[in-house]
Protein backbone atom coordinates (compact mmCIF):
# COMPACT_ATOMS: atom_id res chain seq x y z
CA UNK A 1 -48.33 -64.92 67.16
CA UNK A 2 -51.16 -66.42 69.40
CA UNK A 3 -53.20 -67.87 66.24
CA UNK A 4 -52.77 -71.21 63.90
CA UNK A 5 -50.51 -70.39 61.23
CA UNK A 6 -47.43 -70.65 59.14
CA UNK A 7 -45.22 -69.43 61.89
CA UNK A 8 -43.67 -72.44 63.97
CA UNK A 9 -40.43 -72.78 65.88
CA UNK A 10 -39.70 -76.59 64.44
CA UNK A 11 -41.20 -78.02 61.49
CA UNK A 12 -40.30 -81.67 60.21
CA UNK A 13 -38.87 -81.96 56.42
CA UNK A 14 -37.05 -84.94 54.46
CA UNK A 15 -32.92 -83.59 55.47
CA UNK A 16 -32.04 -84.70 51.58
CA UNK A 17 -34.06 -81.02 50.67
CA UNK A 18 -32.03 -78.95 53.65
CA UNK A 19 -28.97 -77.42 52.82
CA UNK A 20 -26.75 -75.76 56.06
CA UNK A 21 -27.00 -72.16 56.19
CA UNK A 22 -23.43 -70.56 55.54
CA UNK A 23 -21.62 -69.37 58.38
CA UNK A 24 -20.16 -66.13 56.85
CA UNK A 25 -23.94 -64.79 56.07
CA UNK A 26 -26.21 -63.59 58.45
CA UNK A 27 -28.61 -66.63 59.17
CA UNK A 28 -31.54 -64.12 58.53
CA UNK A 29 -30.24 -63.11 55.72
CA UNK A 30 -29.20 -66.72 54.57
CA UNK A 31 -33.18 -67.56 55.13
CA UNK A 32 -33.88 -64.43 52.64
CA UNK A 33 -31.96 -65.49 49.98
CA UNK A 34 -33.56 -68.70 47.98
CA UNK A 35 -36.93 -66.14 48.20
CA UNK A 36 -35.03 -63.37 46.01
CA UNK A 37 -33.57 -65.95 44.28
CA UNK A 38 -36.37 -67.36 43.39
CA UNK A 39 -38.13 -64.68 42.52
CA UNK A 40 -35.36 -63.33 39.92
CA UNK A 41 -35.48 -66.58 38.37
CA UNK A 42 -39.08 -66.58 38.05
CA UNK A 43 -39.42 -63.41 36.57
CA UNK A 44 -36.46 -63.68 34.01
CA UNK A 45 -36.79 -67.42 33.07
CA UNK A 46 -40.66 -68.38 33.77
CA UNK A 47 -42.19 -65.19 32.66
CA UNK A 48 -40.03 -63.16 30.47
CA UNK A 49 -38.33 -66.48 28.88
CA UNK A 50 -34.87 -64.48 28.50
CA UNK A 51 -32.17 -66.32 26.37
CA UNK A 52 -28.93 -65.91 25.53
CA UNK A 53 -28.15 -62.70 23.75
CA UNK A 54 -31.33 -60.98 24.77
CA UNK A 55 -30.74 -57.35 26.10
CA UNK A 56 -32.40 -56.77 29.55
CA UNK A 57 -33.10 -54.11 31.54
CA UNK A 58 -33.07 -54.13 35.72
CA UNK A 59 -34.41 -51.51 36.74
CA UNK A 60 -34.00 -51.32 40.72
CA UNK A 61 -30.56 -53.97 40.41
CA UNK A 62 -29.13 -52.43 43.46
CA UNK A 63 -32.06 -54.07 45.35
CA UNK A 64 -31.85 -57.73 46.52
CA UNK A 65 -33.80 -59.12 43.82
CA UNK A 66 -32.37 -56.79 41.43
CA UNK A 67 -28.91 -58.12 42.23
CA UNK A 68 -29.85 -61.54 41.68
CA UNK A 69 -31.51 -60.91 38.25
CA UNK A 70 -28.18 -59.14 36.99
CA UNK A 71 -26.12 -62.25 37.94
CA UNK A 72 -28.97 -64.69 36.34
CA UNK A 73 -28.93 -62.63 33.29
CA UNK A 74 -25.36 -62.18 32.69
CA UNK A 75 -25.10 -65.81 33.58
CA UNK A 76 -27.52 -66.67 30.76
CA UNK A 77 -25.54 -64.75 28.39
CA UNK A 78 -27.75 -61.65 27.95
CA UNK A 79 -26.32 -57.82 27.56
CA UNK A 80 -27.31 -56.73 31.25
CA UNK A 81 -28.35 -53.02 31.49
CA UNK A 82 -28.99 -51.90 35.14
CA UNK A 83 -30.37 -48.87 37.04
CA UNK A 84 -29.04 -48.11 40.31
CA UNK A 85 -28.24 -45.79 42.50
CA UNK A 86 -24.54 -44.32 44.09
CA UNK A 87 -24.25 -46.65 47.00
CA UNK A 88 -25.15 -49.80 45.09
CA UNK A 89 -23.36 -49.10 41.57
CA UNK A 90 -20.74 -50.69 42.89
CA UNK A 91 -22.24 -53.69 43.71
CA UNK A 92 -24.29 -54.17 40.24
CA UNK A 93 -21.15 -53.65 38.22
CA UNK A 94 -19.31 -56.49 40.71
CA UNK A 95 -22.52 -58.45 39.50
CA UNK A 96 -22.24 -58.23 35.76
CA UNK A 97 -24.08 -55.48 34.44
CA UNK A 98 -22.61 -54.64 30.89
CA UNK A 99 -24.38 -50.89 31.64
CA UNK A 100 -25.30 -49.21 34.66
CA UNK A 101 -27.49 -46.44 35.06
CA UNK A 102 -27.33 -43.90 37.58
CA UNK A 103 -31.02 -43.38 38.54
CA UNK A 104 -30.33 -40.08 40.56
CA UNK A 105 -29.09 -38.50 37.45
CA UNK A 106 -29.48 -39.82 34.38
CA UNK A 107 -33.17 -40.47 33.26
CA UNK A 108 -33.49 -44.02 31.66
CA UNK A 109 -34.93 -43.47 28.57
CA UNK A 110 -32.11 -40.65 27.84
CA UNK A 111 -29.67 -43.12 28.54
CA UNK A 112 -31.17 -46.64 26.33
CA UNK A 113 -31.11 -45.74 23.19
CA UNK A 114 -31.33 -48.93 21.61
CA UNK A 115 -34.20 -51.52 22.44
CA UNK A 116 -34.36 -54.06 24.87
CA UNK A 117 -35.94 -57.24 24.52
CA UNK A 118 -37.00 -57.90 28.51
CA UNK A 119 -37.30 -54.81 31.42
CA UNK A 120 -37.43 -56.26 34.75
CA UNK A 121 -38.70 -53.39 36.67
CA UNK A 122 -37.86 -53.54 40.69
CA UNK A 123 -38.56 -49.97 41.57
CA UNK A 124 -41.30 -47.48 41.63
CA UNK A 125 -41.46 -46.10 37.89
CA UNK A 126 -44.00 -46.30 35.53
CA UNK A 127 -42.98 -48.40 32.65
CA UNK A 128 -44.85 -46.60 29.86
CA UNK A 129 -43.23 -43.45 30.69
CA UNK A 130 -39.58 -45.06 31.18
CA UNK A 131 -38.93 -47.63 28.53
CA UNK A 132 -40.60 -46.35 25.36
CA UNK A 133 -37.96 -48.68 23.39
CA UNK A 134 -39.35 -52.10 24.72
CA UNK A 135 -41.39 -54.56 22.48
CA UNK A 136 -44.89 -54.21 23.07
């Protein structure tokens, strides 16, 4: 970068809002994490305002963000339902979601067939077409 911007090598902050980044994770990928974080929080909490027993719907949970949201979720004591995909299943289920959906073979709205109350949606799909059994 050869223009003024928000790219610097040192900035200054007050230490008491630093936290160390843990050695076992990647420090790039320690840097990544309070954004996805952050942005399943968001998304759950500040715009959705999920509560306790509240179904949900990730759909995408075997992304970073999408694997945040299932923890927050089942963490907040909602009935997790997620979508994803052979190589993350794993993962989502390690997470906490009550349901998983296999994306590659199962088509969502064959597989909810009751309603949900919130549908995060993480991955390319049209909503209209994939959750007809979401509150309007």
């Amino acid at each position: 970068m050869d223009k003024p911007g928000a790219a610097a090598q040192y900035v200054i902050a007050p230490a008491e809002i630093l936290a160390a980044a843990p050695k076992s994770v990647p420090l790039a990928d320690a840097a990544a994490l309070p954004l996805v974080g952050l942005t399943a929080y968001q998304a759950l909490f500040d715009h959705a305002k999920l509560t306790a027993g509240q179904r949900v719907l990730v759909n995408g949970a075997g992304g970073a963000v999408g694997g945040y949201a299932v923890q927050l979720a089942k963490n907040a004591g909602a009935y997790v339902i997620a979508t994803a995909g052979p190589r993350s299943s794993q993962q989502v289920k390690t997470a906490g979601a009550d349901e998983i959906i296999d994306h590659s073979t199962t088509e969502v709205t064959a597989a909810v067939t009751e309603p949900v109350d919130v549908v995060l949606n993480l991955a390319p799909v049209d909503p209209a077409q994939s959750w007809p059994r979401c509150p309007p």
